[in-house]
Structures are given as C-alpha cells and as structure tokens.
C-alpha atoms as a PDB file:
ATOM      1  CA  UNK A   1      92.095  87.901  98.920  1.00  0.00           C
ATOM      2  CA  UNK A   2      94.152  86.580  95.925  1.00  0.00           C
ATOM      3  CA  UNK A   3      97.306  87.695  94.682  1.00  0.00           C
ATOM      4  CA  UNK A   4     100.486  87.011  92.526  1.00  0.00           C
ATOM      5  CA  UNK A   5     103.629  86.111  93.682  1.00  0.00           C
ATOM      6  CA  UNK A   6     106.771  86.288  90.852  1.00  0.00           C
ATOM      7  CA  UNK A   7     110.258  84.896  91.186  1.00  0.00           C
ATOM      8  CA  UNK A   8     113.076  86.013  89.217  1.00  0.00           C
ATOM      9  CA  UNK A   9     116.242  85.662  89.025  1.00  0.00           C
ATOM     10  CA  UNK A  10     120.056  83.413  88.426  1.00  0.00           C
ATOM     11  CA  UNK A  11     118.529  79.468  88.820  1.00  0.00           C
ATOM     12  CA  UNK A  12     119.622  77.800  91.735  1.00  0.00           C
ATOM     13  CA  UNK A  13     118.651  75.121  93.967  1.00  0.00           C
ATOM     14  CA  UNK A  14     115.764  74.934  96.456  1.00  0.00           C
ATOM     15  CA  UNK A  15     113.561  78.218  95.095  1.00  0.00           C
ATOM     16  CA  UNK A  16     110.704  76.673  94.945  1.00  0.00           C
ATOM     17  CA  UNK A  17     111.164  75.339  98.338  1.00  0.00           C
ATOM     18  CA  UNK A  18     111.802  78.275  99.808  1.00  0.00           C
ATOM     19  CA  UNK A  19     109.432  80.332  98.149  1.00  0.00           C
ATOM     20  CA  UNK A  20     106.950  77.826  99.982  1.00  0.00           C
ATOM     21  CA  UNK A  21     108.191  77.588 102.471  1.00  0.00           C
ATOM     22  CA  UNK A  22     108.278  81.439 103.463  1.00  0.00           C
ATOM     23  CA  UNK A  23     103.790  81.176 102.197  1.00  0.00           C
ATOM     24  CA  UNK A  24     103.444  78.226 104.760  1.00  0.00           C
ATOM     25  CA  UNK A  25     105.079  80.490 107.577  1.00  0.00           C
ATOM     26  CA  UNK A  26     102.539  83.162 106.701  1.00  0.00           C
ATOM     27  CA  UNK A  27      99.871  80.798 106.052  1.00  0.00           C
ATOM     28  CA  UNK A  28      99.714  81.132 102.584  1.00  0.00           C
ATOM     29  CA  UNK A  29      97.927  78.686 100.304  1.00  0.00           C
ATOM     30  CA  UNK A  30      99.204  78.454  97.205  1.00  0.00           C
ATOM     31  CA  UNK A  31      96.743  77.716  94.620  1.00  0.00           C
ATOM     32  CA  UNK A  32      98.500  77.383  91.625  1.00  0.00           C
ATOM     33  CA  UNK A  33     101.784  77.681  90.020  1.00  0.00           C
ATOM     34  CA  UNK A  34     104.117  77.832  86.865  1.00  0.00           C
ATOM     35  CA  UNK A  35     107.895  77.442  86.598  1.00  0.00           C
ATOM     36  CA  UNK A  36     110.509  77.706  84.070  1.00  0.00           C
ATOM     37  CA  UNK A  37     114.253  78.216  83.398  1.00  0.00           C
ATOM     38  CA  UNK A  38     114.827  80.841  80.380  1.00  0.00           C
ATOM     39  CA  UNK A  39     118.502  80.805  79.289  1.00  0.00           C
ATOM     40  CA  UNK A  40     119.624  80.368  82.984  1.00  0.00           C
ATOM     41  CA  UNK A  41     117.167  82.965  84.483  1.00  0.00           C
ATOM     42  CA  UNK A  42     114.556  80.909  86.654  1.00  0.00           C
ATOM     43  CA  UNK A  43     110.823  82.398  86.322  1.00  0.00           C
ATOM     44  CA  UNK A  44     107.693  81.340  88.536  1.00  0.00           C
ATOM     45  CA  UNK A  45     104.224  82.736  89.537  1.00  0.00           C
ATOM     46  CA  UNK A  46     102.180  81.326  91.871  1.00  0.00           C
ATOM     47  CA  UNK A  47      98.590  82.216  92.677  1.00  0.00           C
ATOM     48  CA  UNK A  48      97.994  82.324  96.422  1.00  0.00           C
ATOM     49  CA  UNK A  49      95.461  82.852  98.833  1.00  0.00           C
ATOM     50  CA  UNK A  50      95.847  85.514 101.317  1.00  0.00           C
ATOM     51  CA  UNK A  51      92.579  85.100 103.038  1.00  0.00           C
ATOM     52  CA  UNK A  52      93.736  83.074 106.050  1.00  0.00           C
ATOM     53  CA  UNK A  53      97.499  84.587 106.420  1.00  0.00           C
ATOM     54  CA  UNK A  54      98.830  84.975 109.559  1.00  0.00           C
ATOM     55  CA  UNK A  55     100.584  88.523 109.075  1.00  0.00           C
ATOM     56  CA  UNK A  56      99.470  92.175 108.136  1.00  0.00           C
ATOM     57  CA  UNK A  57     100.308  93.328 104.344  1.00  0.00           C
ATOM     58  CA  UNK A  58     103.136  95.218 104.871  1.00  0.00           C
ATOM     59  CA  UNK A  59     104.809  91.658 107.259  1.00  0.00           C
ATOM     60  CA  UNK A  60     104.257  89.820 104.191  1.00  0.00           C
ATOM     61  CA  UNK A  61     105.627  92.310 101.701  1.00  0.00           C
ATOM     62  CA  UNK A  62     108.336  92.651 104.088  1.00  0.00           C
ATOM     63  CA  UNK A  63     109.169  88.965 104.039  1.00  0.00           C
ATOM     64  CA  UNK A  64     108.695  88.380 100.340  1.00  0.00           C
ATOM     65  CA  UNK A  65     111.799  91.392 100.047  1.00  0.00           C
ATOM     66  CA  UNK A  66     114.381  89.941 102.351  1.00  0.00           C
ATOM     67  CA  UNK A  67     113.348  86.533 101.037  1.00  0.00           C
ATOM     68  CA  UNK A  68     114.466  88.237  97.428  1.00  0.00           C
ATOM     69  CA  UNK A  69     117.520  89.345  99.268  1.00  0.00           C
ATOM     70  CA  UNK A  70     118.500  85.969 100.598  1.00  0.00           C
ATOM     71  CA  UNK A  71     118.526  83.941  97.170  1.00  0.00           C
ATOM     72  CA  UNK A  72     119.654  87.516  95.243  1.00  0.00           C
ATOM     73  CA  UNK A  73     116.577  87.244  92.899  1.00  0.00           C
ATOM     74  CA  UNK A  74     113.752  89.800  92.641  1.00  0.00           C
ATOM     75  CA  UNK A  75     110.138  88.477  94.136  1.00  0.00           C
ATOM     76  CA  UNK A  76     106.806  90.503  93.823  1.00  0.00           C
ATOM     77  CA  UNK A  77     103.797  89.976  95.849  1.00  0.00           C
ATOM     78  CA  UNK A  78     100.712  91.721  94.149  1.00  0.00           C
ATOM     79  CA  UNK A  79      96.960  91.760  95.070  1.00  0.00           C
ATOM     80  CA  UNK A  80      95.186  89.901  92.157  1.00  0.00           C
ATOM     81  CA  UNK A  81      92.937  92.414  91.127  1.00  0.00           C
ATOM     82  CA  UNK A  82      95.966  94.855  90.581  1.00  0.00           C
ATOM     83  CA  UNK A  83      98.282  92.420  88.828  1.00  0.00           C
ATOM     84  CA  UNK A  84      95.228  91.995  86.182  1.00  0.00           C
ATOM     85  CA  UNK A  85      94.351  95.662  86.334  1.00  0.00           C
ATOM     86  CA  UNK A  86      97.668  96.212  85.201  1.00  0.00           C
ATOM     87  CA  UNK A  87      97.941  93.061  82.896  1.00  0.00           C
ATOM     88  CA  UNK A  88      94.589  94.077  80.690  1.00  0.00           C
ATOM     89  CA  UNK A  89      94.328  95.665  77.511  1.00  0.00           C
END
C-alpha cells in the first residue's frame, strides 16, 4: 500500500532526517520525494511504501503525530488512493 506523507511547518534543521528516520523505524520505503522552503515555511511530500512496515495503521499514524509534536510542525500520513481521491477534479 502507498501513501503520502506531508511536512509542514517553521524550517529548521534535520527534518528531512528525521522524517526518515521515523519511515526506516517503521520500515518505510520512501519512494519519492519533494522539498521546499516558502517564505520560511518548509514543505515536503514523500511517496512511501507501506507494504512491508513493521507497525499497524493506527502505530504509524500515531508516530507520524508525536513526530509533528517534536519538531512543532504539522505531518499527514494518507493512504494514496485517498490523498488522490481527494486531490481529483
């Protein structure tokens, strides 16, 4: 299973790192991924790979929150075929 993974919030150092780092404890490929700083305000999405994680749904949703917690930024996780259900015209 695919899904979307979105990071926003106040730019700081080590993000992206920890962003991975939090998918590689889950076992969490990530398959792609864009970055970029808007007026101070860091955005990324990463595509990722669910299919081999380590951790039911709700662990990894779980996770993904405090994560957002820790580095005071807002991160998503959502299923692929919701993020485009939601995303198409």
């Amino acid at each position: 299973m695919k899904a979307v993974i979105t990071v926003i919030g106040q730019d700081t150092v080590g993000v992206v790192a920890k962003v991975s780092a939090a998918c590689a404890g889950l076992n969490i490929n990530i398959e792609d991924m864009t970055q970029s700083i808007m007026q101070e305000m860091f955005c990324m999405i990463m595509l990722v790979d669910l299919s081999r994680c380590n951790a039911d749904q709700a662990a990894v949703r779980a996770r993904f929150e405090e994560l957002g917690r820790e580095m005071g930024m807002q991160v998503n996780l959502t299923r692929q075929e919701v993020f485009d259900a939601m995303h198409k015209i």
